[in-house]
C-alpha atoms as a PDB file:
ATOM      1  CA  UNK A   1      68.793 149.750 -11.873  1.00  0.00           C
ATOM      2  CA  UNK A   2      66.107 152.222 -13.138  1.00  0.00           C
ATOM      3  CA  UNK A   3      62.070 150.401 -13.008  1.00  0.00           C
ATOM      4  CA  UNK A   4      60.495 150.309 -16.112  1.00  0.00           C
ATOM      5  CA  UNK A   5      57.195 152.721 -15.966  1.00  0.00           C
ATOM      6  CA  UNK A   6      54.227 150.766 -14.895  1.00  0.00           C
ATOM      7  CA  UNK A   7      51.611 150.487 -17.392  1.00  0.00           C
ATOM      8  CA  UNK A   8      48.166 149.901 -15.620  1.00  0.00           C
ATOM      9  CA  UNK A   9      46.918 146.629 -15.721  1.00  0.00           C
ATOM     10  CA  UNK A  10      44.836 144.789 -18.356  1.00  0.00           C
ATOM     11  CA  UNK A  11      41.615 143.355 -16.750  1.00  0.00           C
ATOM     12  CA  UNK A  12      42.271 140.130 -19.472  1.00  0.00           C
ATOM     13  CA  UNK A  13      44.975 139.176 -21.381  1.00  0.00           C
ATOM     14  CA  UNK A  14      44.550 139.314 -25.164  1.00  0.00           C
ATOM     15  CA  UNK A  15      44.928 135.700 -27.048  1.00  0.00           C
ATOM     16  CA  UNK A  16      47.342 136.268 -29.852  1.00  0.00           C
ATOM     17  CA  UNK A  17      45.448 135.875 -32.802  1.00  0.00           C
ATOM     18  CA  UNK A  18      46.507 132.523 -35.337  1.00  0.00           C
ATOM     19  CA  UNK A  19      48.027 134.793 -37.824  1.00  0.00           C
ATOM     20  CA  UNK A  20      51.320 135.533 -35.425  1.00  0.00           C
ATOM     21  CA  UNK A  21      51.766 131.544 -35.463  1.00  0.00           C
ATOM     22  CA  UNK A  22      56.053 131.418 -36.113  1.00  0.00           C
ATOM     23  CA  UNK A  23      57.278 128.665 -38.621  1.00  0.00           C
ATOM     24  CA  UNK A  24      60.316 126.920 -37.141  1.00  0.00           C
ATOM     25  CA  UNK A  25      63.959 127.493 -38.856  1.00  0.00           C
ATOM     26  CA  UNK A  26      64.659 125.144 -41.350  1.00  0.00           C
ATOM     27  CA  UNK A  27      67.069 125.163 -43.917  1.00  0.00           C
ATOM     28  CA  UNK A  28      70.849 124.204 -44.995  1.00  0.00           C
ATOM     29  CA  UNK A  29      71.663 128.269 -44.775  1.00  0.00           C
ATOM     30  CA  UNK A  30      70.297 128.352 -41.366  1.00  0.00           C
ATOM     31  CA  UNK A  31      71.729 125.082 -39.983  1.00  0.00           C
ATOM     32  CA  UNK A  32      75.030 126.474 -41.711  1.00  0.00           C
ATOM     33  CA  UNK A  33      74.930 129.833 -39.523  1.00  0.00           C
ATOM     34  CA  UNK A  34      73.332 128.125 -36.617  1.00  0.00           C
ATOM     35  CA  UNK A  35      76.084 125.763 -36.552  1.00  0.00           C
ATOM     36  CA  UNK A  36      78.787 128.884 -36.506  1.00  0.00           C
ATOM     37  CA  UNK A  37      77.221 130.510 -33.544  1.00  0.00           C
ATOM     38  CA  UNK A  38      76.975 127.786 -31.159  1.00  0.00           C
ATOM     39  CA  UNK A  39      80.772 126.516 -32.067  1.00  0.00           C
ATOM     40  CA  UNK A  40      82.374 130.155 -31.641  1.00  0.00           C
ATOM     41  CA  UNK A  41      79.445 131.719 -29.570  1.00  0.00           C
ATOM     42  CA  UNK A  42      78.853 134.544 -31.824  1.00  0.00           C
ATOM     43  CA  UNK A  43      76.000 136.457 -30.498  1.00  0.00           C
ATOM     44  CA  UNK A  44      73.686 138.395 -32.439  1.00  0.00           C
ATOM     45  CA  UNK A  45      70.343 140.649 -31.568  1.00  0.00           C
ATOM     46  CA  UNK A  46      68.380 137.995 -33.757  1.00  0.00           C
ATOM     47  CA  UNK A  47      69.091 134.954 -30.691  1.00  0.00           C
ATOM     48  CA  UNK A  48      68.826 137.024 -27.475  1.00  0.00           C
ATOM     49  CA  UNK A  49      65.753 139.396 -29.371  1.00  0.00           C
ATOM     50  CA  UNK A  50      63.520 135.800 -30.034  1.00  0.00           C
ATOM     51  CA  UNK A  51      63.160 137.460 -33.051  1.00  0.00           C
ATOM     52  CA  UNK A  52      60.580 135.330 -35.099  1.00  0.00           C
ATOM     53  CA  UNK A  53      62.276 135.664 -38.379  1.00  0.00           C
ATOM     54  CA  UNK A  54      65.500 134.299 -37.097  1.00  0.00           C
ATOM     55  CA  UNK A  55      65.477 131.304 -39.635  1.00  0.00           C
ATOM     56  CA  UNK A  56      64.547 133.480 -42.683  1.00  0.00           C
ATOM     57  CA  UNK A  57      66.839 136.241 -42.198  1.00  0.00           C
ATOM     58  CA  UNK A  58      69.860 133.669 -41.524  1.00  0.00           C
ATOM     59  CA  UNK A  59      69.089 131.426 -44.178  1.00  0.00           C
ATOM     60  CA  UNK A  60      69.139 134.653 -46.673  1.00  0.00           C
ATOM     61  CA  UNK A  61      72.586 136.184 -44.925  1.00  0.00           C
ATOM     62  CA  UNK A  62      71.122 139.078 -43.113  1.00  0.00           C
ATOM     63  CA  UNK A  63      72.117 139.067 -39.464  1.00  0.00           C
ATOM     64  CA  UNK A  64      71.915 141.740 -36.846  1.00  0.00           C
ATOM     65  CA  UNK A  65      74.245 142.452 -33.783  1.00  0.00           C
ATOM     66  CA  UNK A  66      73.840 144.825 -30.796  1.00  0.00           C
ATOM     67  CA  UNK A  67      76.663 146.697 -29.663  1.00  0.00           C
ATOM     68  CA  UNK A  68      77.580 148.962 -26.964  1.00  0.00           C
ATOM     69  CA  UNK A  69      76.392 146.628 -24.360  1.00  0.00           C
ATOM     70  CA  UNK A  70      72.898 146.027 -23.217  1.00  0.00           C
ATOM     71  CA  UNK A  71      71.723 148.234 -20.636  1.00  0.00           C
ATOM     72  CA  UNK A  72      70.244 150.914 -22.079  1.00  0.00           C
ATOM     73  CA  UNK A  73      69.595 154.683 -20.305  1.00  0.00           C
ATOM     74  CA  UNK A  74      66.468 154.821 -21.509  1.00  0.00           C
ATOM     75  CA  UNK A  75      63.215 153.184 -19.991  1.00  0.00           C
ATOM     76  CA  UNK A  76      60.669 152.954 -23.468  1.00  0.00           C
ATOM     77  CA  UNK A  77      57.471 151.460 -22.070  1.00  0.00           C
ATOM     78  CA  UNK A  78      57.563 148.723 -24.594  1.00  0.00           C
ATOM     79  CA  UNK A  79      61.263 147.852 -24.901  1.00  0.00           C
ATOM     80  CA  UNK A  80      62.593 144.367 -23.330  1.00  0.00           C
ATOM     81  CA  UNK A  81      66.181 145.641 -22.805  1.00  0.00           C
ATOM     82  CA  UNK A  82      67.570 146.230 -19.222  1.00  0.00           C
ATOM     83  CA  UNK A  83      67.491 149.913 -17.993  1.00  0.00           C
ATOM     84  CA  UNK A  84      69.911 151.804 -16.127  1.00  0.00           C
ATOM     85  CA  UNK A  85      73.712 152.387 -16.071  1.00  0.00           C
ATOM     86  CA  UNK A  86      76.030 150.748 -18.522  1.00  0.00           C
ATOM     87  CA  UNK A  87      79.140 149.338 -18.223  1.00  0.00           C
ATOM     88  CA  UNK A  88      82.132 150.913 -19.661  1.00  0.00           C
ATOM     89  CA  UNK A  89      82.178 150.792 -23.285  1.00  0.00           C
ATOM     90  CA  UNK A  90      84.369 147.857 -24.701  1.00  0.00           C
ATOM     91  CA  UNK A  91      87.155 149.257 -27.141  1.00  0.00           C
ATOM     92  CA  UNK A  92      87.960 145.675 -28.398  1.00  0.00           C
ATOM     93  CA  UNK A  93      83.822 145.334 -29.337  1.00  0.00           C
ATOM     94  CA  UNK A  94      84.443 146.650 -32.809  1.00  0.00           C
ATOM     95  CA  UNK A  95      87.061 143.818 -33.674  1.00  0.00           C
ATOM     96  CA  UNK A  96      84.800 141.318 -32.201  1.00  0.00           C
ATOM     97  CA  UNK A  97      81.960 142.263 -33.960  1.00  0.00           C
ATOM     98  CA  UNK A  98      83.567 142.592 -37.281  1.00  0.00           C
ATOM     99  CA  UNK A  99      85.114 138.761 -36.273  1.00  0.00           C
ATOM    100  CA  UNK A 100      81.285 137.357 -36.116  1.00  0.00           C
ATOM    101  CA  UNK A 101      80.521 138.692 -39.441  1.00  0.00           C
ATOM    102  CA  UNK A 102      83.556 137.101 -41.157  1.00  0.00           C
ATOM    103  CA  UNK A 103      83.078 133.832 -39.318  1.00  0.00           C
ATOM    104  CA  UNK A 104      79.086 133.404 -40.215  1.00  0.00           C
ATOM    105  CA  UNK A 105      79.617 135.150 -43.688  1.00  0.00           C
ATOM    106  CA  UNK A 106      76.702 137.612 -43.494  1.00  0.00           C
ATOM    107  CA  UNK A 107      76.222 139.272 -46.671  1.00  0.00           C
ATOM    108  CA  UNK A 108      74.128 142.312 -45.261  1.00  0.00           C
ATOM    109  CA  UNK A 109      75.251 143.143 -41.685  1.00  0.00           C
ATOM    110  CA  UNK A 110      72.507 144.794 -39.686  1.00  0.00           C
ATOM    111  CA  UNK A 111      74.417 146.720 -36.863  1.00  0.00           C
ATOM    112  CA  UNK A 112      71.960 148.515 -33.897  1.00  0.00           C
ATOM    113  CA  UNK A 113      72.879 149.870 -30.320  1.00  0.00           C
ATOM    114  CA  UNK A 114      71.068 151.056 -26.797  1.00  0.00           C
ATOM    115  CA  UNK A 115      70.941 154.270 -26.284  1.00  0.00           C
ATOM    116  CA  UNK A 116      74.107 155.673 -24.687  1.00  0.00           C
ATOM    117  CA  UNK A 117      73.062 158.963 -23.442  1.00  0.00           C
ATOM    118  CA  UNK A 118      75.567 158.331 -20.696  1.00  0.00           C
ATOM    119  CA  UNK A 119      78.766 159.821 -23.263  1.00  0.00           C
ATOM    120  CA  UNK A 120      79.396 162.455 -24.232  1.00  0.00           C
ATOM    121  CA  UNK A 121      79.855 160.772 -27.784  1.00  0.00           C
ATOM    122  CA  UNK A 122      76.759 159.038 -27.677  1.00  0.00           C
ATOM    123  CA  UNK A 123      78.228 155.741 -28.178  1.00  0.00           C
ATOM    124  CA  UNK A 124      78.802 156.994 -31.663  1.00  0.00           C
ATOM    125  CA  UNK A 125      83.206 156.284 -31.755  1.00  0.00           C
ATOM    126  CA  UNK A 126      82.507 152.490 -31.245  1.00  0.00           C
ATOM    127  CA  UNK A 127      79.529 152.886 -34.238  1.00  0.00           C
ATOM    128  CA  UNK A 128      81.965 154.356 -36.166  1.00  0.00           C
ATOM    129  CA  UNK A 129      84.662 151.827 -35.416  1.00  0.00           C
ATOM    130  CA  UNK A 130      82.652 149.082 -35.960  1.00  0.00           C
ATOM    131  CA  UNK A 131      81.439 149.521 -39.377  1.00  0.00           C
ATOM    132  CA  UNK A 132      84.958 150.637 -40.159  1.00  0.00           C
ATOM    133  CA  UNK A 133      86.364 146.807 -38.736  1.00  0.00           C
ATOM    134  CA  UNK A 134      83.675 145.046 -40.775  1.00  0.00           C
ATOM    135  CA  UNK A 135      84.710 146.394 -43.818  1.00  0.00           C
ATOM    136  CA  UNK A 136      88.396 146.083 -43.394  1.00  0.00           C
ATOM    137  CA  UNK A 137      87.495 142.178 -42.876  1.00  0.00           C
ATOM    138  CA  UNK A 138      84.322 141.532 -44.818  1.00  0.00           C
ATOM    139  CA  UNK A 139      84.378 144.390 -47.551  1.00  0.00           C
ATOM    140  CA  UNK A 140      82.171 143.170 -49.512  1.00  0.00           C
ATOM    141  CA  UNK A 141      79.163 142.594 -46.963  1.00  0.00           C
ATOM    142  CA  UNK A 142      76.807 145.588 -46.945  1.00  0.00           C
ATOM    143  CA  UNK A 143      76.034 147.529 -43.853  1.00  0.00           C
ATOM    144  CA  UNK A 144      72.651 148.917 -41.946  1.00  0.00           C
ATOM    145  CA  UNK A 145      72.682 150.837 -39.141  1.00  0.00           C
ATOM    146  CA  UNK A 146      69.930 150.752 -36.720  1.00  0.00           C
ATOM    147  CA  UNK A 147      70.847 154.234 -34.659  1.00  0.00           C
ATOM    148  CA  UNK A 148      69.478 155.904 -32.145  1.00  0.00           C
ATOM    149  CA  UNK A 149      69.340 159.865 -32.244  1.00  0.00           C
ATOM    150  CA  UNK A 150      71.961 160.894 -30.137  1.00  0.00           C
ATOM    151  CA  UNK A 151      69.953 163.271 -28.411  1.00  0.00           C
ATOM    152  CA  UNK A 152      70.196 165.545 -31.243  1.00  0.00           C
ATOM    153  CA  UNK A 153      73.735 166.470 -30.474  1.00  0.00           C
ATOM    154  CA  UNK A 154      74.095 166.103 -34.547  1.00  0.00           C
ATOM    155  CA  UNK A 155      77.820 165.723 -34.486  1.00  0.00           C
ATOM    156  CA  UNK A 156      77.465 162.246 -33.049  1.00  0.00           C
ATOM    157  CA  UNK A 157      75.092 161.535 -35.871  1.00  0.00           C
ATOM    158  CA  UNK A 158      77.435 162.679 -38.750  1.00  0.00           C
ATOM    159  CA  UNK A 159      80.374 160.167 -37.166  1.00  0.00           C
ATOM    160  CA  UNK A 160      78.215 157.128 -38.235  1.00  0.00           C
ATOM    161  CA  UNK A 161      76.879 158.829 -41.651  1.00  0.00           C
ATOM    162  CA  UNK A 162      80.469 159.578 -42.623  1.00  0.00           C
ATOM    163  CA  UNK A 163      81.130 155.677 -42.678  1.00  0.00           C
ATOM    164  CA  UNK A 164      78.171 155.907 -45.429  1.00  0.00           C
ATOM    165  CA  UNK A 165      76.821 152.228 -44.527  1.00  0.00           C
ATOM    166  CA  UNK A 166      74.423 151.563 -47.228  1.00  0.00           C
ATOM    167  CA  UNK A 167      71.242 151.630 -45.307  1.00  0.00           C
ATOM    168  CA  UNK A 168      70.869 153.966 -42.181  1.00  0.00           C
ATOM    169  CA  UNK A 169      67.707 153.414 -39.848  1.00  0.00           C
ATOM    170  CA  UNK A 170      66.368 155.147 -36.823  1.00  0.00           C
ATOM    171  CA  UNK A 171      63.055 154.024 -35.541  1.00  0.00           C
ATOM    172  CA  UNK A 172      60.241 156.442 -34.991  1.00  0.00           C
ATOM    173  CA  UNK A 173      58.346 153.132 -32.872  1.00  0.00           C
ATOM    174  CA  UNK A 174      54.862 154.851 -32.820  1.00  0.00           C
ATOM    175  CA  UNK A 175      52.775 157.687 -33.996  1.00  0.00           C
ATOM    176  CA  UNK A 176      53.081 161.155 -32.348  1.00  0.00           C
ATOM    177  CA  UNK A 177      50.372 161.197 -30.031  1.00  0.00           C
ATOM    178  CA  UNK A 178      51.296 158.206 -28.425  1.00  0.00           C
ATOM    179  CA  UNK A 179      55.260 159.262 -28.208  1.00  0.00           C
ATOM    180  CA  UNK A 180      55.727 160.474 -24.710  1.00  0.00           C
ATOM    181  CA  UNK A 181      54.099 157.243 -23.716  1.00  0.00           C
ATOM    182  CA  UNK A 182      55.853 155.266 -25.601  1.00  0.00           C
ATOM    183  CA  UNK A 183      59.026 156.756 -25.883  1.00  0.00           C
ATOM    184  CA  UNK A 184      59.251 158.507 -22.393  1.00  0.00           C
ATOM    185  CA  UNK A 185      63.511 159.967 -23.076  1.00  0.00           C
ATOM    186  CA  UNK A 186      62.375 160.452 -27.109  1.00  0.00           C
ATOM    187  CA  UNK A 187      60.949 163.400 -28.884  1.00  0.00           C
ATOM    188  CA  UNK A 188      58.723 163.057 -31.781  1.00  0.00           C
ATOM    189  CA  UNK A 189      59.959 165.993 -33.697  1.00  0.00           C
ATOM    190  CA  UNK A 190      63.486 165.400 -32.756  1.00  0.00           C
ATOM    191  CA  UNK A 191      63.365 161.627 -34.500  1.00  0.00           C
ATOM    192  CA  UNK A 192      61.920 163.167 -37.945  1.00  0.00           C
ATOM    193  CA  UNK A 193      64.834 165.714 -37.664  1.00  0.00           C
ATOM    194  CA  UNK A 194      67.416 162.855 -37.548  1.00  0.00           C
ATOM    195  CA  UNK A 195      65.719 161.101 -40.292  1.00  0.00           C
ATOM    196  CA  UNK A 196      65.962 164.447 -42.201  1.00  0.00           C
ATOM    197  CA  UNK A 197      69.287 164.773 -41.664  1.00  0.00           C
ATOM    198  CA  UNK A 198      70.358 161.246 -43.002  1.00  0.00           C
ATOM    199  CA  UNK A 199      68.884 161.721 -45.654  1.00  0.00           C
ATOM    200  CA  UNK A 200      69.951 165.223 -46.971  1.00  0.00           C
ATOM    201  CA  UNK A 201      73.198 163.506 -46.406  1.00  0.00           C
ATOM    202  CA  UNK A 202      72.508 161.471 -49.327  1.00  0.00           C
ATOM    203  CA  UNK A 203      71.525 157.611 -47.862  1.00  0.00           C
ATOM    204  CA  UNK A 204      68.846 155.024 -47.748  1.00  0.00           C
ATOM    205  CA  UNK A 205      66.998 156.285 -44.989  1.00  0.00           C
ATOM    206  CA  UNK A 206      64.373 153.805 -43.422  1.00  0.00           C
ATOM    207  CA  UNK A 207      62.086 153.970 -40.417  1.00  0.00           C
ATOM    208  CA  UNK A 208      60.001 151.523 -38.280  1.00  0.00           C
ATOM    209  CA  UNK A 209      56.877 151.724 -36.663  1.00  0.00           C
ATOM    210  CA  UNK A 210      54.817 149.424 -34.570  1.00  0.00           C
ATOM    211  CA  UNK A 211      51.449 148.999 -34.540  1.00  0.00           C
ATOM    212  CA  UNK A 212      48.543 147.624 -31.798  1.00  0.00           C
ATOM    213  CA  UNK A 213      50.100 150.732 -29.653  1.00  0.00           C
ATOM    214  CA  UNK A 214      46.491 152.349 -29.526  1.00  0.00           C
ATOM    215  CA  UNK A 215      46.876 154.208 -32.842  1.00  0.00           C
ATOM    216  CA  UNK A 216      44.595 155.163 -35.053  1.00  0.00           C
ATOM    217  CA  UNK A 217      44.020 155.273 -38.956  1.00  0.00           C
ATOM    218  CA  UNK A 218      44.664 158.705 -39.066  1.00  0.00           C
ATOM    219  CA  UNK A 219      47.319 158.388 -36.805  1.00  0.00           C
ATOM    220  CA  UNK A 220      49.204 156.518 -39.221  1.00  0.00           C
ATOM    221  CA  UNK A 221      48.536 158.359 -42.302  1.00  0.00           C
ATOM    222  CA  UNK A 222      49.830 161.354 -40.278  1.00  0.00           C
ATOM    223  CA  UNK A 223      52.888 159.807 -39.488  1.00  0.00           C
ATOM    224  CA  UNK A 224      53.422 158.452 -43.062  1.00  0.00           C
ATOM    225  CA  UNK A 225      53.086 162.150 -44.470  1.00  0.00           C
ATOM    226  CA  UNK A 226      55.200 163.474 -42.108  1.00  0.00           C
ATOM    227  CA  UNK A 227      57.960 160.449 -43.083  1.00  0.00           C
ATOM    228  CA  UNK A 228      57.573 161.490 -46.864  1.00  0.00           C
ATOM    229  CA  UNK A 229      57.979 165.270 -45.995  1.00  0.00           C
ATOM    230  CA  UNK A 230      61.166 164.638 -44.292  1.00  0.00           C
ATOM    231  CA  UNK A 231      62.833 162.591 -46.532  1.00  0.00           C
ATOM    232  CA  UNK A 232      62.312 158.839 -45.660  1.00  0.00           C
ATOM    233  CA  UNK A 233      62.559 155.923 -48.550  1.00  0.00           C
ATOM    234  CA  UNK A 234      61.848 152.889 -46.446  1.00  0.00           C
ATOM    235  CA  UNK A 235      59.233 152.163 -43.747  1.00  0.00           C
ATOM    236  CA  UNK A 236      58.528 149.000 -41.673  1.00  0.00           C
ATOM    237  CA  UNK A 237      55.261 148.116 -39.815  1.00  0.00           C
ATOM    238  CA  UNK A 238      54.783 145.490 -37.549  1.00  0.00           C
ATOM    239  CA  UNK A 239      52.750 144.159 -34.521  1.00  0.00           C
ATOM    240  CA  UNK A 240      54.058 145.088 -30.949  1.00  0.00           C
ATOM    241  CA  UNK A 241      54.162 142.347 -28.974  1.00  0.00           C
ATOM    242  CA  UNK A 242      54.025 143.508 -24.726  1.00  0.00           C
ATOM    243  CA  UNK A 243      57.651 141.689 -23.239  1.00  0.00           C
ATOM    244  CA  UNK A 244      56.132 141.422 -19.786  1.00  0.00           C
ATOM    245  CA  UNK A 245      53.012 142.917 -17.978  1.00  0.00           C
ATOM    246  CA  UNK A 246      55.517 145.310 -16.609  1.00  0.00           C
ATOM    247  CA  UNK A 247      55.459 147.106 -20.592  1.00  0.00           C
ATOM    248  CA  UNK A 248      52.879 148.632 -22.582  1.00  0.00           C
ATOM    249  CA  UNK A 249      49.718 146.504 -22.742  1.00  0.00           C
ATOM    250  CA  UNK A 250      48.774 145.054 -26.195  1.00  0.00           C
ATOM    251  CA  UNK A 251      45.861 147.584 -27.591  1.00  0.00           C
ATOM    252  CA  UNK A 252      45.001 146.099 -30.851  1.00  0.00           C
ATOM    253  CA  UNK A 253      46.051 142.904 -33.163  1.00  0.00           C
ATOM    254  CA  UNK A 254      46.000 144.270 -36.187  1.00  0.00           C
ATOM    255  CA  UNK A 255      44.764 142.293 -38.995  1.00  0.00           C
ATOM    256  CA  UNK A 256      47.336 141.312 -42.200  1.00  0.00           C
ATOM    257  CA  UNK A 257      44.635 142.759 -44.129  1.00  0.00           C
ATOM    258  CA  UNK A 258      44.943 146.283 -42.475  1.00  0.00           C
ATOM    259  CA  UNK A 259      48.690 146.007 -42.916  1.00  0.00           C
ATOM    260  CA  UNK A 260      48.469 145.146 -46.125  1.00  0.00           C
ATOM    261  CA  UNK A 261      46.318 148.245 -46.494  1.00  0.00           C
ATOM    262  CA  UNK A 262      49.084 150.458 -45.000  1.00  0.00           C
ATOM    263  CA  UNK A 263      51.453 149.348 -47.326  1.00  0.00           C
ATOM    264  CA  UNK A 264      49.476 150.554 -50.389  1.00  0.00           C
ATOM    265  CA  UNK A 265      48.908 153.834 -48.722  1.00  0.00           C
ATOM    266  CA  UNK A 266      52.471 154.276 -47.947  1.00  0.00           C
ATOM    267  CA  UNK A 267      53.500 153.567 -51.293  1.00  0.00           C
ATOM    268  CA  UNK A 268      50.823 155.931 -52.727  1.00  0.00           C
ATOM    269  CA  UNK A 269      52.014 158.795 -50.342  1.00  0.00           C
ATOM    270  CA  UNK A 270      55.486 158.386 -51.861  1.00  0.00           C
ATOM    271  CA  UNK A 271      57.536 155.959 -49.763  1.00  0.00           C
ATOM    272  CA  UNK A 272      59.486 154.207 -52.290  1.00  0.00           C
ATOM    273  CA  UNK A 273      59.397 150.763 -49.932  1.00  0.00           C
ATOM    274  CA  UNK A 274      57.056 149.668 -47.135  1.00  0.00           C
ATOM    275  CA  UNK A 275      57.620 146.424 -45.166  1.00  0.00           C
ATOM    276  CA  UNK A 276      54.077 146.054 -43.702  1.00  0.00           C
ATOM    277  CA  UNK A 277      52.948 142.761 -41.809  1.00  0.00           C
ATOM    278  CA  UNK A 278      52.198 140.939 -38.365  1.00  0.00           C
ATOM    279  CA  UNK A 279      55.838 139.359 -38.051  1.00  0.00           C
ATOM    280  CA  UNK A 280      57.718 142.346 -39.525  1.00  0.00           C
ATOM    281  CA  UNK A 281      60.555 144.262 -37.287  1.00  0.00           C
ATOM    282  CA  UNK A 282      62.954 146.407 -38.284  1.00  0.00           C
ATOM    283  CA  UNK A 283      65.481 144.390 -40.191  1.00  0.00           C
ATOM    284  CA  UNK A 284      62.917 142.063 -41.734  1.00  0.00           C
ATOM    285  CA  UNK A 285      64.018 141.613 -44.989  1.00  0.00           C
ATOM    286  CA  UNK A 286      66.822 144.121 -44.550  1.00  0.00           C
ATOM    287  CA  UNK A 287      68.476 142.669 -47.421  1.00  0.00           C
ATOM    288  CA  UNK A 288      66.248 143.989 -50.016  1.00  0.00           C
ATOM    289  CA  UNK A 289      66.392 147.747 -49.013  1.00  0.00           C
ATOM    290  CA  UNK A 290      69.270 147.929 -51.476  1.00  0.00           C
ATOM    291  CA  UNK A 291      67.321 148.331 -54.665  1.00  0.00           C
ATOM    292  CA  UNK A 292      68.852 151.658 -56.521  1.00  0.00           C
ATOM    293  CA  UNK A 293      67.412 154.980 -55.261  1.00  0.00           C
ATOM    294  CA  UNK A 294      67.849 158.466 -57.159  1.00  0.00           C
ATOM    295  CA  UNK A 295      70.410 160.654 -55.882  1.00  0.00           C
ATOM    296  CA  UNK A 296      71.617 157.446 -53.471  1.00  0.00           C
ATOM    297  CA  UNK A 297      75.053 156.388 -54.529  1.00  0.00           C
END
């Protein structure tokens, strides 16, 4: 196994403010769903993630499932997942997947990865084969693919797009100046091309960022600009939150009221939809990036 960078101590841990308080699940949809994954133990990103919108997302009939195992050959300073080398990739992954999705009836199917710089594919045959199961036995659930970017080898890339899920997400995670922190493997530049790319190809193309990193204002805006100039529709901010004191250390809590403020700049630099809030990750609300988009089929 491959040690996560180690991110210099913080003299004092900072108290997470009130405002990233988590409401527990409640509701007939989620005790529905919840009942289907413990009886066939489905397993889903949502579950193993902790992700704090669990219970909204299920009880509106987004889920989200990891495939291609989960070690990852990648070591981002702020990522939770196991790094080093992966097992061998699971050809049968794509019918089990696609099984999950029929059995808990998702109605918008989030589907993301690790990175699988290990093949020469990039991990990008199974993406491909796994959107093509889930719509041979749930066609009429929409797709979202959470991708990483292949390490520009743009062939990989154009497998996936070809399946034309309607959604198709890479995360940028941070601002440029912090990338090479953040994102030790990643390139800045090489993210926006991929976003570029998905989108000349003629999809929903949506981004995430995560804030409390050590960005700045103008860090931001920079970002945002540079999003708009290459093509993006859909961004999503939200707080990072540090896994262990092994990961990058929590700089800032940002305030709803400054993510509510990046949301109407966003919008007013041309992003046609920006997810902006404490508790937002990337498939928050994933179900409502559908809304008609010119020149999106």
């Amino acid at each position: 196994m491959i040690d996560l960078p180690v991110v210099p101590a913080v003299t004092e841990v900072k108290r997470k403010p009130d405002w990233l308080r988590v409401k527990l699940p409640v509701g007939k949809e989620y005790a529905e769903v919840r009942s289907l994954v413990d009886t066939h133990k489905l397993h889903t990103i949502c579950e193993s993630g902790n992700c704090p919108n669990m219970g909204e997302c299920w009880g509106a009939g987004t889920a989200t499932f990891m495939i291609l195992g989960n070690i990852c050959t990648r070591s981002c300073s702020f990522c939770a997942v196991a790094t080093g080398r992966p097992l061998a990739v699971d050809v049968d992954e794509p019918n089990r997947v696609a099984n999950s999705v029929k059995l808990m009836g998702v109605k918008h199917c989030v589907i993301t990865s690790v990175d699988r710089d290990d093949l020469k594919d990039g991990g990008s045959i199974i993406w491909a084969e796994t959107l093509q199961a889930i719509r041979r036995e749930s066609p009429i659930t929409t797709l979202e693919t959470l991708i990483p970017d292949f390490k520009g080898q743009w062939d990989n890339l154009y497998r996936v797009l070809d399946e034309r899920p309607e959604v198709v997400s890479h995360n940028m995670e941070t601002v440029k100046r912090l990338t090479r922190q953040v994102r030790i493997q990643a390139k800045y530049d090489r993210s926006l091309e991929a976003l570029k790319r998905i989108s000349e190809f003629g999809l929903r193309t949506k981004t995430g960022i995560m804030l409390g990193l050590g960005e700045t204002e103008d860090d931001i805006f920079e970002a945002m600009d540079d999003l708009v100039a290459n093509g993006v529709h859909i961004l999503t901010l939200g707080q990072y939150l540090q896994p262990t004191r092994n990961h990058h250390p929590v700089v800032d809590w940002i305030h709803p009221d400054t993510f509510a403020m990046y949301k109407e700049v966003g919008l007013a630099k041309g992003l046609k939809y920006v997810e902006s809030g404490p508790l937002v990750r990337s498939s928050y609300h994933a179900e409502k990036h559908l809304f008609p988009i010119e020149g999106i089929v």
